[in-house]
PDB file of N, CA and C in Angstrom:
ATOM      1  N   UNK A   1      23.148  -0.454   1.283  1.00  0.00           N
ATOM      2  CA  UNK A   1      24.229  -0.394   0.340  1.00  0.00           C
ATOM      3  C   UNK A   1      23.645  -0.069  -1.038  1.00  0.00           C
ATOM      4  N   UNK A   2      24.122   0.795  -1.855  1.00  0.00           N
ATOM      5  CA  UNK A   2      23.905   1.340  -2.905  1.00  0.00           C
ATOM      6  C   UNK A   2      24.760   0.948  -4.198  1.00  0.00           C
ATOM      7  N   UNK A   3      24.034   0.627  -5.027  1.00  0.00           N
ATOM      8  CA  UNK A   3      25.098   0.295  -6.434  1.00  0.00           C
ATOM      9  C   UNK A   3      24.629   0.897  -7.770  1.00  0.00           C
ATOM     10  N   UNK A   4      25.367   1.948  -8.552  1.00  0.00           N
ATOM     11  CA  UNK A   4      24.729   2.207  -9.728  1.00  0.00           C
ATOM     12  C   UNK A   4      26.005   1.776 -10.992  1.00  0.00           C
ATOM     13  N   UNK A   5      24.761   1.366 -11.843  1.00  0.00           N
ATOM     14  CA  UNK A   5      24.585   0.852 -13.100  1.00  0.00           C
ATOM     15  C   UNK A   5      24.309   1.451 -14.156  1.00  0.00           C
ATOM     16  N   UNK A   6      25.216   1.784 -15.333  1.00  0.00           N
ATOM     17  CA  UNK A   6      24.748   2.041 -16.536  1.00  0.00           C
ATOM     18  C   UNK A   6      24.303   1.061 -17.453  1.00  0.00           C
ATOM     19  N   UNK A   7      23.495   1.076 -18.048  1.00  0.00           N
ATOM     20  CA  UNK A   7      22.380  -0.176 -18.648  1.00  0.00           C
ATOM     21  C   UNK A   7      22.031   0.169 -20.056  1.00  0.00           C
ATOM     22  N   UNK A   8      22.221  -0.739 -20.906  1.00  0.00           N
ATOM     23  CA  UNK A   8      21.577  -0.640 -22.271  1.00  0.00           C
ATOM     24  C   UNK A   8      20.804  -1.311 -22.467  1.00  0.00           C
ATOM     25  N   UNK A   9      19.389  -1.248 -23.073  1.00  0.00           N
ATOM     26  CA  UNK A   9      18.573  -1.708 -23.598  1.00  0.00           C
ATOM     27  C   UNK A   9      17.755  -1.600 -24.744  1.00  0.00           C
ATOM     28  N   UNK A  10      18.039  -2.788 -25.698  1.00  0.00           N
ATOM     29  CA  UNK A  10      17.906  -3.389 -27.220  1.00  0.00           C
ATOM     30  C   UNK A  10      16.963  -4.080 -27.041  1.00  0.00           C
ATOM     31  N   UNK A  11      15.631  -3.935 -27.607  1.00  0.00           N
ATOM     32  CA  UNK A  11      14.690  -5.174 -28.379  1.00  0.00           C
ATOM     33  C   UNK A  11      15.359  -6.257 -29.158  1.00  0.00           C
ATOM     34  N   UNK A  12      15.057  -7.577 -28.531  1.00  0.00           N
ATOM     35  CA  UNK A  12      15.989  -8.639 -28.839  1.00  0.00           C
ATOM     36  C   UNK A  12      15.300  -8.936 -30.251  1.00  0.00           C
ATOM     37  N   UNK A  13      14.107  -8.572 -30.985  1.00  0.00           N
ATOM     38  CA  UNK A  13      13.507  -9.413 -31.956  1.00  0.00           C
ATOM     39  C   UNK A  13      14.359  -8.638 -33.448  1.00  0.00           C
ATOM     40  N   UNK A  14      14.402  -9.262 -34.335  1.00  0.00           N
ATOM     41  CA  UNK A  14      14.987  -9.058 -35.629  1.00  0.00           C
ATOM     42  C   UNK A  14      14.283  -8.050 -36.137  1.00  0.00           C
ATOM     43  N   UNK A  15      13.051  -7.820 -36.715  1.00  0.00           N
ATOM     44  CA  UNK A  15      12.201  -7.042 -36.858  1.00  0.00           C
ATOM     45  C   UNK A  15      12.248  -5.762 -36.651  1.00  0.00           C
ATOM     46  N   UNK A  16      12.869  -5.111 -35.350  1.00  0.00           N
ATOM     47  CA  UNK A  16      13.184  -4.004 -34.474  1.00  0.00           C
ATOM     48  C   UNK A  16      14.549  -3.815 -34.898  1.00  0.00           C
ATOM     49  N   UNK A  17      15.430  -4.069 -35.350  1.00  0.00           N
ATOM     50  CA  UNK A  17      17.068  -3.766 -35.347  1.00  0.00           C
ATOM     51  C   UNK A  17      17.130  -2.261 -35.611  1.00  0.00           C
ATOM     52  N   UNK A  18      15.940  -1.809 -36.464  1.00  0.00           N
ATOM     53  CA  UNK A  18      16.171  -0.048 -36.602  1.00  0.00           C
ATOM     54  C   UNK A  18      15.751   0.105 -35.094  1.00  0.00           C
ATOM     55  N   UNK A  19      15.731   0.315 -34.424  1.00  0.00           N
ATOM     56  CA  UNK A  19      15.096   0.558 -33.039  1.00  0.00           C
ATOM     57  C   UNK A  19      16.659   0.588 -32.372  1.00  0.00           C
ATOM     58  N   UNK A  20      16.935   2.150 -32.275  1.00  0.00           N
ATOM     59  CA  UNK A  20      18.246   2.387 -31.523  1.00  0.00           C
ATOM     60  C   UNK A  20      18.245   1.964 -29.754  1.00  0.00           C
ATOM     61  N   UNK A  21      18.977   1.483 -29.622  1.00  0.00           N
ATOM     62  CA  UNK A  21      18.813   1.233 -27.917  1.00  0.00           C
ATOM     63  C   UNK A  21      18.631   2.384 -27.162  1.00  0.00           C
ATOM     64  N   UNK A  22      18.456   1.886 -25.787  1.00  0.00           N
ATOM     65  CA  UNK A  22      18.340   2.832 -25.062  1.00  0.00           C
ATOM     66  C   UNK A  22      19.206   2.888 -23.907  1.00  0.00           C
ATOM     67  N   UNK A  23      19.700   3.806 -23.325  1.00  0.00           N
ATOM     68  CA  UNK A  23      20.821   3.643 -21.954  1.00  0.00           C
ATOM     69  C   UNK A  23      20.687   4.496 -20.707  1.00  0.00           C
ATOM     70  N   UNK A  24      20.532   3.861 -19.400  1.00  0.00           N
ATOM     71  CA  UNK A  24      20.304   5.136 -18.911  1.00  0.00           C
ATOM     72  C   UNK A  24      20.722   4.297 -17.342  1.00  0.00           C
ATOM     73  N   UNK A  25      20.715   4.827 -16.632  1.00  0.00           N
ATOM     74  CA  UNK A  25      21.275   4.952 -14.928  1.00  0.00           C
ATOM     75  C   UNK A  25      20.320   3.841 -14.440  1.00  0.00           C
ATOM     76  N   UNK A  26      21.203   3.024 -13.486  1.00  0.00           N
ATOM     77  CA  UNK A  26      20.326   1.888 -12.791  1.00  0.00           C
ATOM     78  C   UNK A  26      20.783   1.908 -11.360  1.00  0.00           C
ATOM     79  N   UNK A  27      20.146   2.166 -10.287  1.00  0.00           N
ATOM     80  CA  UNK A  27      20.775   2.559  -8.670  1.00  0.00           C
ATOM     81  C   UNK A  27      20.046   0.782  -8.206  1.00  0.00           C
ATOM     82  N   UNK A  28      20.989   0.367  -7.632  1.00  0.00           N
ATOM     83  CA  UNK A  28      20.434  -0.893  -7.166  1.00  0.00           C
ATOM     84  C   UNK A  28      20.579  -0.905  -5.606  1.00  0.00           C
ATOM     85  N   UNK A  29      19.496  -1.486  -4.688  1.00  0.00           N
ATOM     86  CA  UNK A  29      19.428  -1.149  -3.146  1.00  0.00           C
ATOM     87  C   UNK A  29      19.417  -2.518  -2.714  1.00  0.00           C
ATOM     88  N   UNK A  30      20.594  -2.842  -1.789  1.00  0.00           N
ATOM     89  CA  UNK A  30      20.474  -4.174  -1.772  1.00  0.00           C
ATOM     90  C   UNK A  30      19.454  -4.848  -0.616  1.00  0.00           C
ATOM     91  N   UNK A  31      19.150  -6.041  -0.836  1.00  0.00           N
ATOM     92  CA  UNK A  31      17.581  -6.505   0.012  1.00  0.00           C
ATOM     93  C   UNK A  31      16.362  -6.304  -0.470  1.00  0.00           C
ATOM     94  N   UNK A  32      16.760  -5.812  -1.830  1.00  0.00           N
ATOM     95  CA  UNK A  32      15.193  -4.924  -2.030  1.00  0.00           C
ATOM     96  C   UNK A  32      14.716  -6.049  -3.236  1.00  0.00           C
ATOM     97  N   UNK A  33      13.694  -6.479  -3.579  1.00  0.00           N
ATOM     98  CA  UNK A  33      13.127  -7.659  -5.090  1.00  0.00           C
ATOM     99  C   UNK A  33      11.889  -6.721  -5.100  1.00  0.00           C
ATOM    100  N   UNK A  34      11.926  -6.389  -7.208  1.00  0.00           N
ATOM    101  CA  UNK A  34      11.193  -5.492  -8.001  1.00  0.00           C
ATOM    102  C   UNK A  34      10.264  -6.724  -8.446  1.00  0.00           C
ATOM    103  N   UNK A  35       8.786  -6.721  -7.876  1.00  0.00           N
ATOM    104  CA  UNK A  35       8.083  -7.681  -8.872  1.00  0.00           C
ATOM    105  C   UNK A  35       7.226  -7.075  -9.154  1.00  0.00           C
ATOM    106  N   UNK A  36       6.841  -7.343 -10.738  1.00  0.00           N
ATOM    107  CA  UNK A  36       7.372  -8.721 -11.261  1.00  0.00           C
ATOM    108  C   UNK A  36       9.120  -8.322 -11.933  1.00  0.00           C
ATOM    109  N   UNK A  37       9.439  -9.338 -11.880  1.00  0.00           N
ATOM    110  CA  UNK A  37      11.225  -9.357 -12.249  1.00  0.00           C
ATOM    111  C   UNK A  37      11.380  -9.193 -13.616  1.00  0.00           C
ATOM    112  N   UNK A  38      10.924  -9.552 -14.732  1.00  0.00           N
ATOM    113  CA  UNK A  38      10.848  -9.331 -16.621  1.00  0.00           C
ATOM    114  C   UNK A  38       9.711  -8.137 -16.516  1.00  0.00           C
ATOM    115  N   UNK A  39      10.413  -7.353 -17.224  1.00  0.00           N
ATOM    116  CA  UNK A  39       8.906  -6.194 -17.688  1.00  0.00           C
ATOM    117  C   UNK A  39       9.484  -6.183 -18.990  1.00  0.00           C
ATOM    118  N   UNK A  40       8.470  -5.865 -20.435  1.00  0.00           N
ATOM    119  CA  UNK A  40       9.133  -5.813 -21.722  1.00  0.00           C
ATOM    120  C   UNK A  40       8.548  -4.701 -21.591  1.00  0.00           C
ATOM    121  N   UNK A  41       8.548  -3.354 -22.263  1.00  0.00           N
ATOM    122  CA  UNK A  41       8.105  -2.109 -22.376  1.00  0.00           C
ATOM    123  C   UNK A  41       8.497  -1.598 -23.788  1.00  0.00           C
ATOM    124  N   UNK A  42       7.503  -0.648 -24.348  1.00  0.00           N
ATOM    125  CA  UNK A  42       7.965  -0.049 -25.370  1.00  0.00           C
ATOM    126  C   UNK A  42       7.807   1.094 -25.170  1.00  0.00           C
ATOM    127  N   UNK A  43       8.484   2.503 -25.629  1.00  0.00           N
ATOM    128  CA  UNK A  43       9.246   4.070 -25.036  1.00  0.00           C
ATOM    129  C   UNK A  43       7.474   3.836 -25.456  1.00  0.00           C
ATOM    130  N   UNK A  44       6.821   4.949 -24.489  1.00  0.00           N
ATOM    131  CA  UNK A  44       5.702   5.358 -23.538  1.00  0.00           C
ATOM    132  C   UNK A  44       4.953   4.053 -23.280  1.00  0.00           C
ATOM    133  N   UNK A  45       4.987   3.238 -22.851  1.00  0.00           N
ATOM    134  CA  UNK A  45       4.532   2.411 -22.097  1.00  0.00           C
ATOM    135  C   UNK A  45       4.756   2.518 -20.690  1.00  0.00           C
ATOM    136  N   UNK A  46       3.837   1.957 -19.912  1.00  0.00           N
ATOM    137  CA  UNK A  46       3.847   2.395 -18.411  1.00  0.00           C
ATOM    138  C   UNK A  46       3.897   0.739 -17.684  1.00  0.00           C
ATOM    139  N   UNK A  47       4.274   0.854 -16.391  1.00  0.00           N
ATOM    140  CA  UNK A  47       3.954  -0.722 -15.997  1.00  0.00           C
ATOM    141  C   UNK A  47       3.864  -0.716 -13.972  1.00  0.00           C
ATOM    142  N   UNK A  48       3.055  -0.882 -13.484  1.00  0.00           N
ATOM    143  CA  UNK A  48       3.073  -0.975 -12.003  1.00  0.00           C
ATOM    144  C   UNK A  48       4.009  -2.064 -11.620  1.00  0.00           C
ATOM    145  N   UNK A  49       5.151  -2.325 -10.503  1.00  0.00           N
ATOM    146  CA  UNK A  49       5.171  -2.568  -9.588  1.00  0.00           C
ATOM    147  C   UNK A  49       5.466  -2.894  -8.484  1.00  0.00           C
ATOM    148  N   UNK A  50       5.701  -3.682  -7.803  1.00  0.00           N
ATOM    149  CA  UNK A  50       6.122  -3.488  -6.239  1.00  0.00           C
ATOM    150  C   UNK A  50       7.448  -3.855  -5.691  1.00  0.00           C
ATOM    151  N   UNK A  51       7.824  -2.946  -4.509  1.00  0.00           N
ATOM    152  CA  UNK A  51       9.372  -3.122  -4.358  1.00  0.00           C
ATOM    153  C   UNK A  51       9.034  -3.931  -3.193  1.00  0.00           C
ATOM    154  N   UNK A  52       9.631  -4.967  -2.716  1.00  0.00           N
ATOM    155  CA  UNK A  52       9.737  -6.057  -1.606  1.00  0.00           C
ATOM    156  C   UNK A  52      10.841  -5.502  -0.589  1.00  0.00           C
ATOM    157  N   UNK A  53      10.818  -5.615   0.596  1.00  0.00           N
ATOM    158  CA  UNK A  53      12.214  -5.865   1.220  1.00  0.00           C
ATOM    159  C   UNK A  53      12.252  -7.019   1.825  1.00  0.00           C
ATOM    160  N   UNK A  54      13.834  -7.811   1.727  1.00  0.00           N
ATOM    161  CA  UNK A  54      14.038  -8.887   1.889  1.00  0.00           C
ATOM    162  C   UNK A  54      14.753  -8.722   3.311  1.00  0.00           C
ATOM    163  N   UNK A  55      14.396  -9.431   4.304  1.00  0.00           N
ATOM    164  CA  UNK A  55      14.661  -9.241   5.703  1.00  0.00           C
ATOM    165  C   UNK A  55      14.840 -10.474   6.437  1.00  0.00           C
ATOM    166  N   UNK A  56      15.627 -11.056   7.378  1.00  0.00           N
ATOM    167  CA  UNK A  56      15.542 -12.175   7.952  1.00  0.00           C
ATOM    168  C   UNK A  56      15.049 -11.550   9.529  1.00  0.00           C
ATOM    169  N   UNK A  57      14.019 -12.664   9.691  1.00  0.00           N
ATOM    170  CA  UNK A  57      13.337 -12.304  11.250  1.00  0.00           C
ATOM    171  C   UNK A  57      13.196 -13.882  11.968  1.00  0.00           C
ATOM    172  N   UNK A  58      14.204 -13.839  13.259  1.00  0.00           N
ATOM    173  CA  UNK A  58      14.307 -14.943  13.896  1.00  0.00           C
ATOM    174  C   UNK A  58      14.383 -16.331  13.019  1.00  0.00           C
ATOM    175  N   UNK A  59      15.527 -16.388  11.652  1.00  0.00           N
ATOM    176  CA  UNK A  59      16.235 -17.403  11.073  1.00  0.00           C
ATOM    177  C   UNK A  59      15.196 -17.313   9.950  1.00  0.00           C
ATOM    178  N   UNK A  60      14.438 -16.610   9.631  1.00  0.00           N
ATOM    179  CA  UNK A  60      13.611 -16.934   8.085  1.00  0.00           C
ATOM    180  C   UNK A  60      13.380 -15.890   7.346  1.00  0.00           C
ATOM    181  N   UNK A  61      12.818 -16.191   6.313  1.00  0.00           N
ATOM    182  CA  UNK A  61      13.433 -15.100   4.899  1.00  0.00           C
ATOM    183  C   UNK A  61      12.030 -14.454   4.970  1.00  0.00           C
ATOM    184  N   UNK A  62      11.827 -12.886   5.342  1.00  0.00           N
ATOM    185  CA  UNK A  62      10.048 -12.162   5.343  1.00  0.00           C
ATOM    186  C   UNK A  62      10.245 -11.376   4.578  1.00  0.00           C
ATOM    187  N   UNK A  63       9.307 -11.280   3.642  1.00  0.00           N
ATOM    188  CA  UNK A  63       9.038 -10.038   2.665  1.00  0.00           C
ATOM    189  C   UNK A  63       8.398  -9.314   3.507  1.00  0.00           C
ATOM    190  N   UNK A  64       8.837  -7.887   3.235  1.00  0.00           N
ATOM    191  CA  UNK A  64       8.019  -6.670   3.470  1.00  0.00           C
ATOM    192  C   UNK A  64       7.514  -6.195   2.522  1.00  0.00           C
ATOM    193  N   UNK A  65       6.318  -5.619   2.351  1.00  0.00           N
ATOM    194  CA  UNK A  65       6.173  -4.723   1.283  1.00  0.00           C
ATOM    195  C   UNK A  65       6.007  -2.616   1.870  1.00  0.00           C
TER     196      UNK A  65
END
């Protein structure tokens, strides 16, 4: 199942308020966990990492990677 999201994102600190947000497309896949879950980034910053799938196998919760 597929879900998309339009998303804005503002630097929460006072300091930054000139710092126009940013907005852009968010496709969400359900079962799936992005870790790590908080990333802070600043425009060209880069960050690794991993998509999980969340699966039940014979009554318990298995990550895949």
């Amino acid at each position: 199942m597929l879900f998309f999201f339009q998303v804005s994102v503002r630097l929460p600190h006072p300091e930054y308020h000139h710092v126009p947000a940013i907005e852009m497309q968010l496709m969400v896949v359900a079962n799936l966990i992005i870790d790590p879950g908080d990333i802070y980034l600043l425009e060209g910053d880069s960050v690794q990492y991993h998509i999980l799938q969340v699966s039940f196998v014979f009554g318990r919760l298995c990550f895949m990677t």
